[in-house]
N, C-alpha and C. Protein backbone atom coordinates (compact mmCIF):
# COMPACT_ATOMS: atom_id res chain seq x y z
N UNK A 1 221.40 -141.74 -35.08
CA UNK A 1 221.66 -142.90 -34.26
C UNK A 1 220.54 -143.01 -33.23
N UNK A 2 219.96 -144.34 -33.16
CA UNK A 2 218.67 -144.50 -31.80
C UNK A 2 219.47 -143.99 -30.95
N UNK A 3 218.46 -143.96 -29.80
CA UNK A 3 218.47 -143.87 -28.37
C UNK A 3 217.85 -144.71 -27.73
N UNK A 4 218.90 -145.42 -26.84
CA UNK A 4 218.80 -146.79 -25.87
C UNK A 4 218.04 -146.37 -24.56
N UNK A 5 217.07 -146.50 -24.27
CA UNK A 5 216.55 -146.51 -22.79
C UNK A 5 216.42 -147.54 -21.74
N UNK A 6 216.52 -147.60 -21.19
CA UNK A 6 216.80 -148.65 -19.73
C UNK A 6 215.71 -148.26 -19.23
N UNK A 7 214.78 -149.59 -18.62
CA UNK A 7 213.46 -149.30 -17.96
C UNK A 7 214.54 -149.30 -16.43
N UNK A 8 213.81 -148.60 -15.32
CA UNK A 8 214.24 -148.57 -14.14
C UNK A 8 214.75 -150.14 -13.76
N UNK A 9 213.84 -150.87 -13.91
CA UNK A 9 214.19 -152.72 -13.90
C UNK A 9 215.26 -152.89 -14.02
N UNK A 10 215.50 -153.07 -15.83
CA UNK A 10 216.15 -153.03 -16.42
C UNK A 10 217.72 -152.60 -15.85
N UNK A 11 218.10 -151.28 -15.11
CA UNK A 11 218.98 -151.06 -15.07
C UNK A 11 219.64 -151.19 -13.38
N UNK A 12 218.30 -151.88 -12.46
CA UNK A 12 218.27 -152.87 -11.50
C UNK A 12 218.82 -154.09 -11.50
N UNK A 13 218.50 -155.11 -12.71
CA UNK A 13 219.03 -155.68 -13.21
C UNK A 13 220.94 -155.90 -13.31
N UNK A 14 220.67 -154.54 -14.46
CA UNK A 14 222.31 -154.77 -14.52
C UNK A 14 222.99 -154.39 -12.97
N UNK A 15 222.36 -153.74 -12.44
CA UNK A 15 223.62 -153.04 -11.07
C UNK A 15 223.51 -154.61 -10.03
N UNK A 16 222.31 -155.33 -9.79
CA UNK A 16 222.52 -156.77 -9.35
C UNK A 16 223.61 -157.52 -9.96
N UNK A 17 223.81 -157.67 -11.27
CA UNK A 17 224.90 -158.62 -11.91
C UNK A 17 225.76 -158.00 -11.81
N UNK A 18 226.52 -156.74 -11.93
CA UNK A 18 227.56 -155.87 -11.37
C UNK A 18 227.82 -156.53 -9.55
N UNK A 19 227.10 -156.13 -8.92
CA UNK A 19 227.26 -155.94 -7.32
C UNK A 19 227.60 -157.43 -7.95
N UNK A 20 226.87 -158.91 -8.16
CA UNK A 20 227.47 -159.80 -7.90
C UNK A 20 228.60 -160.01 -8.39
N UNK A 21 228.96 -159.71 -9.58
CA UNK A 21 230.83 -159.97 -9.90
C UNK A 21 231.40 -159.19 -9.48
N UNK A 22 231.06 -157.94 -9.25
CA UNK A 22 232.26 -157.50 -7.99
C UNK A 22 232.10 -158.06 -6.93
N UNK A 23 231.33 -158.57 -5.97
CA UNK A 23 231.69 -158.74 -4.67
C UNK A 23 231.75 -160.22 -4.69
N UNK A 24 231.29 -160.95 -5.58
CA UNK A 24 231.22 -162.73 -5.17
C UNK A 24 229.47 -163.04 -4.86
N UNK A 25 229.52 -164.25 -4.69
CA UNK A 25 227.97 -164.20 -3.41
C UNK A 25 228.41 -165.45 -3.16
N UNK A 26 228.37 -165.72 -1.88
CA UNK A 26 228.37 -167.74 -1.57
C UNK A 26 227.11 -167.54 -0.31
N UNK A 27 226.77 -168.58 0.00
CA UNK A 27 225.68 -169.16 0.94
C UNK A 27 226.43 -170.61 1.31
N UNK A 28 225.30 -170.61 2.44
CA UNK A 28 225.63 -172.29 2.91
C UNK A 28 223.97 -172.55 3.51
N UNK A 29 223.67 -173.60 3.50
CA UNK A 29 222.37 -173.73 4.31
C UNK A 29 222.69 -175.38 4.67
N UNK A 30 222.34 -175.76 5.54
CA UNK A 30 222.74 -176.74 6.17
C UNK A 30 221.06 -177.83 5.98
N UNK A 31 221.35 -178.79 5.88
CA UNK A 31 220.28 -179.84 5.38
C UNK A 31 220.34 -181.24 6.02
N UNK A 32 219.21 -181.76 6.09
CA UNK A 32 219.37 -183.30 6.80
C UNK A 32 219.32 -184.44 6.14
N UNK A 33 220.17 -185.06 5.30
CA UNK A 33 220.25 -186.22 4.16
C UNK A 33 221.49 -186.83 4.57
N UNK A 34 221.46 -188.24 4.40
CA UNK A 34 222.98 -188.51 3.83
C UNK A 34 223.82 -187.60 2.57
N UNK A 35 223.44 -187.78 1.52
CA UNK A 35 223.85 -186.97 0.50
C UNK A 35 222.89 -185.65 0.70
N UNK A 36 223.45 -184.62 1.42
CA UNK A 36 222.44 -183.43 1.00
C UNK A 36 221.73 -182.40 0.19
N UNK A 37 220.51 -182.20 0.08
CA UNK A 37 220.19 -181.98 -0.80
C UNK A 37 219.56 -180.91 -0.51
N UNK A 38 219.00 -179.90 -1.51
CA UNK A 38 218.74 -178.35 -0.91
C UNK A 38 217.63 -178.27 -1.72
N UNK A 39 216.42 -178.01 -1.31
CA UNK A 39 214.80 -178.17 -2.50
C UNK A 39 215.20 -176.96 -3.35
N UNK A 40 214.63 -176.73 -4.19
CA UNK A 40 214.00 -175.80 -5.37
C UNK A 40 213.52 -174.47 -4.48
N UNK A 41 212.59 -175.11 -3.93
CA UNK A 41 212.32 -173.54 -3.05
C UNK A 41 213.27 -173.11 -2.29
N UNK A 42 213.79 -173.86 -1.87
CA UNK A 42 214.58 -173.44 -0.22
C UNK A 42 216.56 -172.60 -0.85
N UNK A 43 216.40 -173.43 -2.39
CA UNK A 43 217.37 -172.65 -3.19
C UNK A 43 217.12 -171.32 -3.53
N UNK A 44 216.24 -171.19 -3.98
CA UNK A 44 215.48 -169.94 -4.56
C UNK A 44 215.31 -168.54 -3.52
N UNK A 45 215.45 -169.15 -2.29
CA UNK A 45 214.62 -168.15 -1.29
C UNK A 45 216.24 -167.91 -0.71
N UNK A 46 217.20 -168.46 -0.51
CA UNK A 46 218.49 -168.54 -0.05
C UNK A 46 219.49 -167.56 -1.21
N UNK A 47 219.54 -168.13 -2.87
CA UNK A 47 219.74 -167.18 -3.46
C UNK A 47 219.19 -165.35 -3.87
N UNK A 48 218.15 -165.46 -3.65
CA UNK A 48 217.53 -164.29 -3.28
C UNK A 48 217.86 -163.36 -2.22
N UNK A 49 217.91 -163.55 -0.95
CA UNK A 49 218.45 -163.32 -0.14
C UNK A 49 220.15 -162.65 -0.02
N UNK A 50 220.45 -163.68 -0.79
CA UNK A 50 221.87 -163.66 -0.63
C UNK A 50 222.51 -162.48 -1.96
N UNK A 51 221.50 -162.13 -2.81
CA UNK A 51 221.65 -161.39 -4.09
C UNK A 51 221.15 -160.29 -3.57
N UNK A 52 219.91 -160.07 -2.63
CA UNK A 52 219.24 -158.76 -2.19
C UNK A 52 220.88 -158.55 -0.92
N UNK A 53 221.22 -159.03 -0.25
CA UNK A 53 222.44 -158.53 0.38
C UNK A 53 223.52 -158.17 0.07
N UNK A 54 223.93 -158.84 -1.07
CA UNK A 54 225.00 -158.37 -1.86
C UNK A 54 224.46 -156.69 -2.98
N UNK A 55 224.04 -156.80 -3.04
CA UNK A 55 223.68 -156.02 -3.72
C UNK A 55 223.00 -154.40 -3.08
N UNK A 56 221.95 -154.45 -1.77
CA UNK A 56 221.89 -153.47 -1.14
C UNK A 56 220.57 -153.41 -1.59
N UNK A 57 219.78 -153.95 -2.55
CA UNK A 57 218.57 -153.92 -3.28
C UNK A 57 217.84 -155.03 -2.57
N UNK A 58 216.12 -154.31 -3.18
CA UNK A 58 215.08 -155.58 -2.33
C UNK A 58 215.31 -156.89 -2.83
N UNK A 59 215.13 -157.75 -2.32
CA UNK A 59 214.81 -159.23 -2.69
C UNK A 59 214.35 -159.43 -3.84
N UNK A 60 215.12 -160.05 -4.97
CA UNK A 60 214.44 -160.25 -6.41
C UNK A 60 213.52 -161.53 -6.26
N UNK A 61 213.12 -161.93 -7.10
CA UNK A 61 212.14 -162.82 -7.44
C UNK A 61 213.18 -163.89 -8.35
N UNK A 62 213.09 -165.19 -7.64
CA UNK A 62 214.10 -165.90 -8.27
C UNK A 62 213.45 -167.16 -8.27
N UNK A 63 213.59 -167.83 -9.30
CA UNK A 63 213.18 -169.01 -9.41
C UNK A 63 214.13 -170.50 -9.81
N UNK A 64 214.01 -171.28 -9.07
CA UNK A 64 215.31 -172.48 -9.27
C UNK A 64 214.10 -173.85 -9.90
N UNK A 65 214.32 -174.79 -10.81
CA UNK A 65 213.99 -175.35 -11.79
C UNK A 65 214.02 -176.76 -10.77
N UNK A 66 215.31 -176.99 -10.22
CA UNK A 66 215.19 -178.29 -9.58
C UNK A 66 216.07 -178.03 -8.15
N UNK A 67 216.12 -179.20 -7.77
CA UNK A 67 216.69 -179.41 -6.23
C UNK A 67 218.52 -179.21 -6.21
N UNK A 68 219.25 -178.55 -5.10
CA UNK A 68 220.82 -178.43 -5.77
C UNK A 68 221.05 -180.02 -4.76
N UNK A 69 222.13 -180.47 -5.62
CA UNK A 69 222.85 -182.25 -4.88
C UNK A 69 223.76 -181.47 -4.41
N UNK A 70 224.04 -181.90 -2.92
CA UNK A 70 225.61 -181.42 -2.01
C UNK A 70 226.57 -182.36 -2.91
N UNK A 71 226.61 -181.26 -3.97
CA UNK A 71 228.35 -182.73 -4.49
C UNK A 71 229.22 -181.29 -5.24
N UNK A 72 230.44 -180.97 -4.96
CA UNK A 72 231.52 -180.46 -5.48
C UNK A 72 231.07 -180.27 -7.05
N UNK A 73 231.05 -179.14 -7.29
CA UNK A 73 230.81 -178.71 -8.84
C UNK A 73 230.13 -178.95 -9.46
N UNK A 74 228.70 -179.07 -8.64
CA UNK A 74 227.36 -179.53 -8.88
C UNK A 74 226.77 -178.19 -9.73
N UNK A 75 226.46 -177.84 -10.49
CA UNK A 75 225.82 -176.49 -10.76
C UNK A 75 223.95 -176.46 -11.15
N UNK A 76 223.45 -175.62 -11.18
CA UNK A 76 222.31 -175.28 -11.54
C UNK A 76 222.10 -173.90 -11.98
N UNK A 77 220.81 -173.72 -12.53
CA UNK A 77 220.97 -172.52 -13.29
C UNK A 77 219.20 -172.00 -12.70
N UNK A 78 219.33 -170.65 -11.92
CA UNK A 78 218.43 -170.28 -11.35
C UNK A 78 218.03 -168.95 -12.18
N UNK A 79 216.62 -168.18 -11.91
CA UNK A 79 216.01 -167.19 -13.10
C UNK A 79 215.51 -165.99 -11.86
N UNK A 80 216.07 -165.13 -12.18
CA UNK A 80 215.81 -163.64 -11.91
C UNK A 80 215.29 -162.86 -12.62
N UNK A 81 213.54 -162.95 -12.14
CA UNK A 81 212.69 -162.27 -13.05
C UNK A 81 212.00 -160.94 -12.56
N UNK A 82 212.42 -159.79 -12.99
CA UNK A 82 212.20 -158.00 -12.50
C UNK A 82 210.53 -157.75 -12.84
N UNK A 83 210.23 -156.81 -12.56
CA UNK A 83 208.64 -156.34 -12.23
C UNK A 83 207.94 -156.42 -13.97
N UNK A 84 209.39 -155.94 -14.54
CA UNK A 84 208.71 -155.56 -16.01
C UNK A 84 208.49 -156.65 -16.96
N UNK A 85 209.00 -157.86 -16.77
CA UNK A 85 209.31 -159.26 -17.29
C UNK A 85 210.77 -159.96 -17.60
N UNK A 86 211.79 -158.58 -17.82
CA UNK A 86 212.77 -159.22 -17.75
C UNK A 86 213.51 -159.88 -17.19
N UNK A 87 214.53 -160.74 -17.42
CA UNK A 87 215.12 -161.99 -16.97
C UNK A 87 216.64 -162.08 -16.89
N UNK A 88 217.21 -162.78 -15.52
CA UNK A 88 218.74 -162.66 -15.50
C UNK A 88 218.86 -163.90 -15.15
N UNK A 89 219.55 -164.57 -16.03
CA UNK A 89 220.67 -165.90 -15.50
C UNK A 89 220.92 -165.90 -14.20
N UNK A 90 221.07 -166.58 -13.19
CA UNK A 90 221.88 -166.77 -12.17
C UNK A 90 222.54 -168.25 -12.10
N UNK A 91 223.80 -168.88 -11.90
CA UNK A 91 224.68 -170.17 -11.86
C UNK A 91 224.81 -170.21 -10.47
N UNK A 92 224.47 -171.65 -9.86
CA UNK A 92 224.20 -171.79 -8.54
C UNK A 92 225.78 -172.92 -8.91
N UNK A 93 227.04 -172.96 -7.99
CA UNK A 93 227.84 -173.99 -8.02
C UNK A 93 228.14 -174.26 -6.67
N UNK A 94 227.78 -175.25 -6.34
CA UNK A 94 228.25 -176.28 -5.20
C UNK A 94 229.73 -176.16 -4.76
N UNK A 95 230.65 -175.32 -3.70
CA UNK A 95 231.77 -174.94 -3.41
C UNK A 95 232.59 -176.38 -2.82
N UNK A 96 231.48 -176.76 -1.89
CA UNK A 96 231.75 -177.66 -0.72
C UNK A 96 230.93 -178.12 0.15
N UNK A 97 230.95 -179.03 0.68
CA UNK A 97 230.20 -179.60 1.51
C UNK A 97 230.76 -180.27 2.75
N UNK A 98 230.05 -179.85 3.93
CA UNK A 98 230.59 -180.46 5.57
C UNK A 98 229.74 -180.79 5.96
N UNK A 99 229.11 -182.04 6.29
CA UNK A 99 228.43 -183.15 6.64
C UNK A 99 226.95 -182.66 6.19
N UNK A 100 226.45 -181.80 6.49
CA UNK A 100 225.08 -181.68 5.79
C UNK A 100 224.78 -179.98 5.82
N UNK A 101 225.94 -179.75 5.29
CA UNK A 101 226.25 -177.83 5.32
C UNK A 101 226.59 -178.19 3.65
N UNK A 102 224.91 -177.65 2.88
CA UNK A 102 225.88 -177.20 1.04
C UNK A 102 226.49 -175.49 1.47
N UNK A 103 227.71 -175.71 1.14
CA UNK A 103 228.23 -174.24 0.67
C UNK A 103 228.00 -173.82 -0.72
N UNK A 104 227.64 -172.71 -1.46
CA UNK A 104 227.68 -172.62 -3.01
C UNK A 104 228.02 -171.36 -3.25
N UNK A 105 228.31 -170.60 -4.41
CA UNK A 105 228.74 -169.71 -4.86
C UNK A 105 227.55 -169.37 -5.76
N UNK A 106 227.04 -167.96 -6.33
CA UNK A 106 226.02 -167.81 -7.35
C UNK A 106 226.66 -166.16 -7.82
N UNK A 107 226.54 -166.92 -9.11
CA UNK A 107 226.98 -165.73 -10.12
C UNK A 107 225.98 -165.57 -11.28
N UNK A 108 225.05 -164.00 -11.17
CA UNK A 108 224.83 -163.31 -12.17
C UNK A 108 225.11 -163.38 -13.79
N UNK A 109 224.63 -163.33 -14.82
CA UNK A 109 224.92 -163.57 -15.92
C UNK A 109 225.07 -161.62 -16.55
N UNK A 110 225.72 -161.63 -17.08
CA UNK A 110 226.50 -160.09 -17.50
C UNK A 110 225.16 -159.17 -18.31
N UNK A 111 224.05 -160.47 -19.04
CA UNK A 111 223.31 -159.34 -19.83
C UNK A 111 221.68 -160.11 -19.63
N UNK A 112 221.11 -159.54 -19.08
CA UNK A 112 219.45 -160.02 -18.87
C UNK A 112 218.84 -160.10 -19.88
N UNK A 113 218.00 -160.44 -20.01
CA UNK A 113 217.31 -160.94 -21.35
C UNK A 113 215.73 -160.04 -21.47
N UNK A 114 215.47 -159.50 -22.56
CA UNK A 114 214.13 -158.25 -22.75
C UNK A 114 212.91 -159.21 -22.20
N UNK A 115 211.98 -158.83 -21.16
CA UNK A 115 211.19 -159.28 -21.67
C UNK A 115 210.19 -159.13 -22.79
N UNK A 116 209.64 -160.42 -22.90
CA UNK A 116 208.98 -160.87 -24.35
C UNK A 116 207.83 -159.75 -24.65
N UNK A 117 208.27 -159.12 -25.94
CA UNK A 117 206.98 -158.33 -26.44
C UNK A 117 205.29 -158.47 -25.90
């Protein structure tokens, strides 16, 4: 039978998506729009943050694709990429919103993806 090895990353990785379904993660960052809106970067640097605290680990490297809309069950799908290339899902969902406060929730995906040969 092989033998499975876990690069150090790799098993960084999984203990981030662990720490986040056990403990939750929500944020709020407060914004100036009528409809508020939260940039790409300013998502990215907020989920990061909020994943390096939950977790007890440095600040991952996270990348968000587009801008989150302050609207109730708004979701987006942000990328947690480790030193070695591999890659973790993260789901950004919009909880709530108070006048120009997004609240959101972000949950980890259970299995990271190798990076590419």
């Amino acid at each position: 039978m092989p033998t499975v090895r876990l690069s150090a990353t790799a098993s960084i990785l999984s203990a981030v998506a662990v720490g986040v379904l056990l403990s939750g993660c929500s944020a709020s960052v407060s914004v100036e729009k009528s409809t508020p809106k939260l940039s790409a970067d300013k998502l990215a640097t907020t989920v990061a943050e909020k994943l390096a605290a939950t977790t007890g680990q440095a600040k991952p490297n996270i990348t968000c694709p587009e801008e989150l809309e302050g609207k109730v069950d708004t979701t987006t799908r942000c990328k947690l990429t480790a030193d070695d290339g591999s890659t973790l899902g993260v789901t950004v969902t919009v909880t709530g919103v108070d006048g120009n406060k997004i609240n959101f929730d972000v949950k980890a995906d259970d299995t990271p993806t190798p990076a590419p040969s």
